[in-house]
Protein backbone atom coordinates (compact mmCIF):
# COMPACT_ATOMS: atom_id res chain seq x y z
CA UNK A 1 17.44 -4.28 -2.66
CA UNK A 2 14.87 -2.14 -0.85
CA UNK A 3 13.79 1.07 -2.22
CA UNK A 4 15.23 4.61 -0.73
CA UNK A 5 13.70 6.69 1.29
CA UNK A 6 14.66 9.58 -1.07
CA UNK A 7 13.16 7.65 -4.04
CA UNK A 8 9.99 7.26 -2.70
CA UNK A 9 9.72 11.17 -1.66
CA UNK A 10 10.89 11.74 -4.99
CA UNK A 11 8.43 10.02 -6.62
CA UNK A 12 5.51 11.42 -3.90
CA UNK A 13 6.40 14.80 -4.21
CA UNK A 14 6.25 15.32 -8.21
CA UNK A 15 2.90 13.31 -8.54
CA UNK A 16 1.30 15.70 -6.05
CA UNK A 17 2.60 18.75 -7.64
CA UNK A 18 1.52 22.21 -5.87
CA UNK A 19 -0.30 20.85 -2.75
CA UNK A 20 -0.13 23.56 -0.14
CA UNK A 21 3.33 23.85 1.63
CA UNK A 22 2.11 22.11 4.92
CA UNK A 23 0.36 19.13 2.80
CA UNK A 24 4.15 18.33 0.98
CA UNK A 25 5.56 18.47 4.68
CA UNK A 26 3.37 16.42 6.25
CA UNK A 27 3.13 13.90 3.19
CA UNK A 28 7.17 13.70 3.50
CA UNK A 29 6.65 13.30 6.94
CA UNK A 30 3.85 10.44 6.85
CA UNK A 31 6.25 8.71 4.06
CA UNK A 32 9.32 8.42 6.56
CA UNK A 33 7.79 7.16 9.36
CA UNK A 34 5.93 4.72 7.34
CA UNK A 35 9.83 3.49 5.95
CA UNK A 36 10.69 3.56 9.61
CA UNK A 37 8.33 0.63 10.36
CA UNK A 38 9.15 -1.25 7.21
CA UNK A 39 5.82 0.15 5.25
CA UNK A 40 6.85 1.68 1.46
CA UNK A 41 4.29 4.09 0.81
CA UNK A 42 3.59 6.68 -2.25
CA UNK A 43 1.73 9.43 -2.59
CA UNK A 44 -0.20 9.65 -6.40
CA UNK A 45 -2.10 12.34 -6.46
CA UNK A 46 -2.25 15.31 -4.84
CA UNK A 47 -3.30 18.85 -6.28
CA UNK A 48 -5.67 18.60 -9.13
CA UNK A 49 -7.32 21.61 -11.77
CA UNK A 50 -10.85 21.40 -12.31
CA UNK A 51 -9.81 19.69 -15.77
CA UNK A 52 -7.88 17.19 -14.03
CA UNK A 53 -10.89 16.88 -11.99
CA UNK A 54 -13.31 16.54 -14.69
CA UNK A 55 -11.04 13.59 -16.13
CA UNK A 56 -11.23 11.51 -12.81
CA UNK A 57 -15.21 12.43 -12.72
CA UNK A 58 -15.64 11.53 -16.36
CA UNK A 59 -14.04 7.84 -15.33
CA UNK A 60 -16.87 5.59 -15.70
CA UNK A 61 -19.20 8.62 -16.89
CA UNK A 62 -18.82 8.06 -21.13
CA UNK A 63 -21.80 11.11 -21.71
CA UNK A 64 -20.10 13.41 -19.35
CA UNK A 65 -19.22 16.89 -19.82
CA UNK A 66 -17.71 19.87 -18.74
CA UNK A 67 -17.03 23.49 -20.19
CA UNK A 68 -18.59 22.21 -23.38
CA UNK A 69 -15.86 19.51 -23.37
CA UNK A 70 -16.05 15.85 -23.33
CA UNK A 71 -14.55 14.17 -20.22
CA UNK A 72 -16.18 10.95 -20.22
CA UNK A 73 -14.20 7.61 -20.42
CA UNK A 74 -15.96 3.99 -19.77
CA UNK A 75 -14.65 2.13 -17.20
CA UNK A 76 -15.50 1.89 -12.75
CA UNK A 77 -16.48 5.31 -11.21
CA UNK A 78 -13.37 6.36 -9.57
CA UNK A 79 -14.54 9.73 -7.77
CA UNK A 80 -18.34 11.21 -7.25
CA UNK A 81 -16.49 14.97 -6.50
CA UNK A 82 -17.30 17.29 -9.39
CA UNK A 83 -14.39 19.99 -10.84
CA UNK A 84 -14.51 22.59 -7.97
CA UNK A 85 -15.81 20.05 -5.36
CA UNK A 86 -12.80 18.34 -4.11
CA UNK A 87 -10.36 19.09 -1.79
CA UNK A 88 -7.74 18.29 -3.90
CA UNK A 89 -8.80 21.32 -5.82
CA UNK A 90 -7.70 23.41 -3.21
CA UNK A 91 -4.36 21.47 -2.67
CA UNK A 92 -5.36 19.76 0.74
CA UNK A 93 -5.79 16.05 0.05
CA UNK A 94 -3.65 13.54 -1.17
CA UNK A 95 -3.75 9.99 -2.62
CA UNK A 96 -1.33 7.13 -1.53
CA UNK A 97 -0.59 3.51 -1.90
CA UNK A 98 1.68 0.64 -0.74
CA UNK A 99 4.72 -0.45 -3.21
CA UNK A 100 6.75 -3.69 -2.78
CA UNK A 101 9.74 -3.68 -0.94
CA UNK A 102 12.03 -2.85 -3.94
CA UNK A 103 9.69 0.01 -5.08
CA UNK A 104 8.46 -1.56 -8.28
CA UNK A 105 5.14 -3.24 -7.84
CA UNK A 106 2.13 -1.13 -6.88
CA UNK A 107 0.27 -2.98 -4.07
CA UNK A 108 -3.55 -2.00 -3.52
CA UNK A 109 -4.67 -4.81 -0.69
CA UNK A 110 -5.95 -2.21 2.09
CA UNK A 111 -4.04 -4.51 5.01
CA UNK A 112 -2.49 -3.54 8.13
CA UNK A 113 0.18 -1.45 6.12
CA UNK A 114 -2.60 0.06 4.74
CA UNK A 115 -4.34 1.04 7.55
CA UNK A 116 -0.78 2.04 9.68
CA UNK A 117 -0.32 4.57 6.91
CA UNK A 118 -3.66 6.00 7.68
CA UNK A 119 -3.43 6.18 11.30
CA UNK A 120 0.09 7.75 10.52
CA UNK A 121 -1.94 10.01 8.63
CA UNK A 122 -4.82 10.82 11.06
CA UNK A 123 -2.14 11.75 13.94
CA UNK A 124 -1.11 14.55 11.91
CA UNK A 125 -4.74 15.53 12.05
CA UNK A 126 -5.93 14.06 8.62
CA UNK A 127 -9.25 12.58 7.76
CA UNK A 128 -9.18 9.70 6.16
CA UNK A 129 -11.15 8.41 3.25
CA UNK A 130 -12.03 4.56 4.59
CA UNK A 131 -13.66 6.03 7.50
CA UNK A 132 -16.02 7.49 4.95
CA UNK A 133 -19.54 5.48 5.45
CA UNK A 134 -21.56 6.80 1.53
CA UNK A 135 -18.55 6.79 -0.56
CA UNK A 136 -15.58 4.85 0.96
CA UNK A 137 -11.88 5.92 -0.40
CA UNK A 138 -9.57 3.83 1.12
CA UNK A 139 -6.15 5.42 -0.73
CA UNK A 140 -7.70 9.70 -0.15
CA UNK A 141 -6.65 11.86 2.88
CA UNK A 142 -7.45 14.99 3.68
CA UNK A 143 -6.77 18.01 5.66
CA UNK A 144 -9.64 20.61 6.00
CA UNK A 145 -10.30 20.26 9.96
CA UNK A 146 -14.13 20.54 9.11
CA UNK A 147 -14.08 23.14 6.53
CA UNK A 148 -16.82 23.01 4.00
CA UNK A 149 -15.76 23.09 -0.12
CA UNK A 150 -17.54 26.40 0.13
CA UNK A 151 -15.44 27.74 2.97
CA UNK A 152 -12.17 26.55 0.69
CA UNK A 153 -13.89 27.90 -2.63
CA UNK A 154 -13.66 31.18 -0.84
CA UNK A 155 -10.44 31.20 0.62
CA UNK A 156 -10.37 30.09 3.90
CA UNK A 157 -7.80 27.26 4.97
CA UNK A 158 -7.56 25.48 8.13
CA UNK A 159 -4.91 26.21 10.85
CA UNK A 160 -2.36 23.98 10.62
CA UNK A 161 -0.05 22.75 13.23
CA UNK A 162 3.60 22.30 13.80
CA UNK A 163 5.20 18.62 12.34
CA UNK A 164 7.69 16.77 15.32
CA UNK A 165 9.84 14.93 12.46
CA UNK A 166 11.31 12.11 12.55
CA UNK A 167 14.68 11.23 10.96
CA UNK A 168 14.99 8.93 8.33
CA UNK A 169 17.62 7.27 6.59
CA UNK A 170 18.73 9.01 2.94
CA UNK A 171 21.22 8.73 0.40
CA UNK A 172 23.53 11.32 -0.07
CA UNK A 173 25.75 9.87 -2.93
CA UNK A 174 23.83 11.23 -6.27
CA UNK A 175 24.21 10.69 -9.56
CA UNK A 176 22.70 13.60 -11.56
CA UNK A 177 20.80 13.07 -14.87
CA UNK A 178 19.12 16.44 -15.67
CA UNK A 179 16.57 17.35 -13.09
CA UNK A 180 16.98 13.59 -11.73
CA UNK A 181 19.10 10.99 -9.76
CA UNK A 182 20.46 8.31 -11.94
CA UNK A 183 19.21 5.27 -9.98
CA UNK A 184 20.00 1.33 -9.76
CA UNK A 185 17.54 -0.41 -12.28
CA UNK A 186 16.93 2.56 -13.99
CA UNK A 187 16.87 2.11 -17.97
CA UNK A 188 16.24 5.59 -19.19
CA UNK A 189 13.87 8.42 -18.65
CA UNK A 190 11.07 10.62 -20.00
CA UNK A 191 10.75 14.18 -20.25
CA UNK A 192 7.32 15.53 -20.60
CA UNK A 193 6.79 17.96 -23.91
CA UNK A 194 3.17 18.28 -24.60
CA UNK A 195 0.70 17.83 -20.93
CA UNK A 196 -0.11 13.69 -21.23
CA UNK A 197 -1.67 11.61 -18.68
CA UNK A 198 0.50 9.64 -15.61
CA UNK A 199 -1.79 5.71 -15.82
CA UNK A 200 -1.83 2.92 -13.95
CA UNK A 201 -3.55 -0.59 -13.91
CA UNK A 202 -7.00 -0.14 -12.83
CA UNK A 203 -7.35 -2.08 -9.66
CA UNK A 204 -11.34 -2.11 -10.43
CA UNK A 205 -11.34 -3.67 -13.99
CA UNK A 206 -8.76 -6.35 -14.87
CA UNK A 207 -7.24 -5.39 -18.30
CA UNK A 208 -8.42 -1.58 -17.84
CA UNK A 209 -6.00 1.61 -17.29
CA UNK A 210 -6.71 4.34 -14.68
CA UNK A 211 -5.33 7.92 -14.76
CA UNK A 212 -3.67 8.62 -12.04
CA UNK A 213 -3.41 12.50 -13.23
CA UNK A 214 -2.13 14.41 -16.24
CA UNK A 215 1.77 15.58 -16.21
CA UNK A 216 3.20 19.11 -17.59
CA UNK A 217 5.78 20.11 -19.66
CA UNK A 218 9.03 19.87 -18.28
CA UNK A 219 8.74 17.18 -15.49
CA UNK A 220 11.10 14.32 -16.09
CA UNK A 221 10.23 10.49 -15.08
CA UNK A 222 12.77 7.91 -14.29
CA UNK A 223 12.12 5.06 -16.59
CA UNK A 224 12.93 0.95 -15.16
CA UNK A 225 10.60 -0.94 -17.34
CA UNK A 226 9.04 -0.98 -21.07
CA UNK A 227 5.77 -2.74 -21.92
CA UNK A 228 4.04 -3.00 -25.06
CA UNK A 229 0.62 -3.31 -24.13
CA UNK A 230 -1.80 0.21 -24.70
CA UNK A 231 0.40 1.31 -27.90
CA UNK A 232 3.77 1.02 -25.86
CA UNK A 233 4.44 2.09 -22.11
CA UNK A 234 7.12 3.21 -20.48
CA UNK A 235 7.14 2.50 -16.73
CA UNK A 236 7.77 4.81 -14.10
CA UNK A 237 7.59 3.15 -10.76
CA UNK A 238 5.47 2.25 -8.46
CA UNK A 239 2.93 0.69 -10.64
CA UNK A 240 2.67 4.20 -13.58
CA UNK A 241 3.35 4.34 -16.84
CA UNK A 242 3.43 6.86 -19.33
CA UNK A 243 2.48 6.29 -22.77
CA UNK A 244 4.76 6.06 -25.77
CA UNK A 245 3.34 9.41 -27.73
CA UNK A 246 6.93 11.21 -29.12
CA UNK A 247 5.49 14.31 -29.52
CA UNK A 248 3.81 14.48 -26.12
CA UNK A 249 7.44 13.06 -24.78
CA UNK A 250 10.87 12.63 -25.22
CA UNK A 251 12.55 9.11 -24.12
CA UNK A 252 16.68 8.98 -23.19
CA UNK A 253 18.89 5.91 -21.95
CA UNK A 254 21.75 6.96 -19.99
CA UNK A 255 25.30 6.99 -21.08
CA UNK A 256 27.78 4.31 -20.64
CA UNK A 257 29.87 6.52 -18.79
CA UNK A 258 27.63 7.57 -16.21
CA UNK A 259 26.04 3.51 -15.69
CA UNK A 260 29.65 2.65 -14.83
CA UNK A 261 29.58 5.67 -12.23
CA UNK A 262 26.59 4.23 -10.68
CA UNK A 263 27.96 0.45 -10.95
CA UNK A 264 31.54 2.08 -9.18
């Protein structure tokens, strides 16, 4: 069964959290017409503070630090952009990647897919990262229509331009579970208590995790899978898990009652 349209917006538009209004448009907007030529694509990251910055810096930087706080993991460097030097600081960039047809499996082979979603991407007047020539990004767009990071650090935002959507198919028959739709292949979900980081297989090192960002109180996750590697995981979707910390989260399975409403 192929995933929805709706679930993969879902997904996109909590893991980019409070992008500018234009950038959640126009990632909605790239996501449908992708699923209108057969291409499931998610969006991963998306706004970022200058601490959730300094933890994608720190990846593969173990000495550094920031605000006389330690940042610095081992593993690949994942980013070169300093807190207050990318444009996901100021809500204009986004991260995506290709999932398998049933929305499970996180797919990071930068194919024709990959490279359809960017030109998607690019007609909405995005720059893409694999065009890049020092540091190529293959899964980073961007939309600053040649504005510097100190133009952005000062206020100024490009002019951006009116979206011709496209109509995609949706699913209008929900099943509510708190904040969330109840979906098929769902086991349970997680409600964020304490901020905890949103991981994901590092594509770089074999065996190695990769965080994808860090997740606030009060968001809720759709659970399908449960892995025990890391300390216990619960998985997300599209390749993300969240670790098993209770008092960071709090894990439910859904009632009897409403899996038979979703099995009617």
């Amino acid at each position: 069964m192929a995933v929805s349209l709706d679930e993969l917006i879902r997904r996109s538009v909590v893991r980019i959290g409070a992008v500018h209004p234009w950038i959640k448009e126009s990632a909605v907007e790239i996501i449908t017409r992708a699923y209108n030529e057969g291409i499931y694509v998610q969006f991963s990251s998306g706004y970022r503070s200058n601490e959730d910055q300094a933890w994608i810096y720190g990846q593969g930087r173990p000495s550094y630090i920031w605000n006389g706080k330690k940042y610095g993991t081992s593993g690949a460097i994942v980013s070169n952009a300093k807190p207050g030097s990318s444009v996901h600081n100021y809500r204009l960039a986004l991260d995506y990647f290709l999932v398998s047809e049933d929305g499970k499996q996180s797919l990071w082979t930068v194919n024709d897919k990959w490279r359809r979603v960017a030109a998607i991407a690019k007609s909405l007047g995005y720059e893409w990262g694999g065009d890049w020539k020092s540091f190529v990004d293959y899964p980073h767009i961007q939309f600053t229509k040649g504005l510097t990071i100190a133009q952005l650090a000062a206020g100024k935002l490009p002019t951006f331009p009116v979206i011709n959507k496209v109509s995609g198919v949706s699913s209008t028959d929900k099943i509510m579970w708190g904040k969330t739709e109840l979906k098929p292949g769902q086991i349970g979900k997680v409600t964020i208590l304490k901020r905890i980081n949103l991981w994901q297989d590092s594509p770089h090192e074999s065996g190695k995790l990769q965080m994808v960002r860090v997740l606030n109180p009060g968001e809720e996750y759709r659970v399908y899978t449960y892995r025990n590697e890391y300390g216990g995981q619960y998985g997300v979707g599209g390749g993300m898990y969240i670790t098993k910390m209770p008092e960071h989260i709090k894990y439910e399975t859904p009632s009897k009652a409403m899996l038979a409403k979703l099995n009617e």
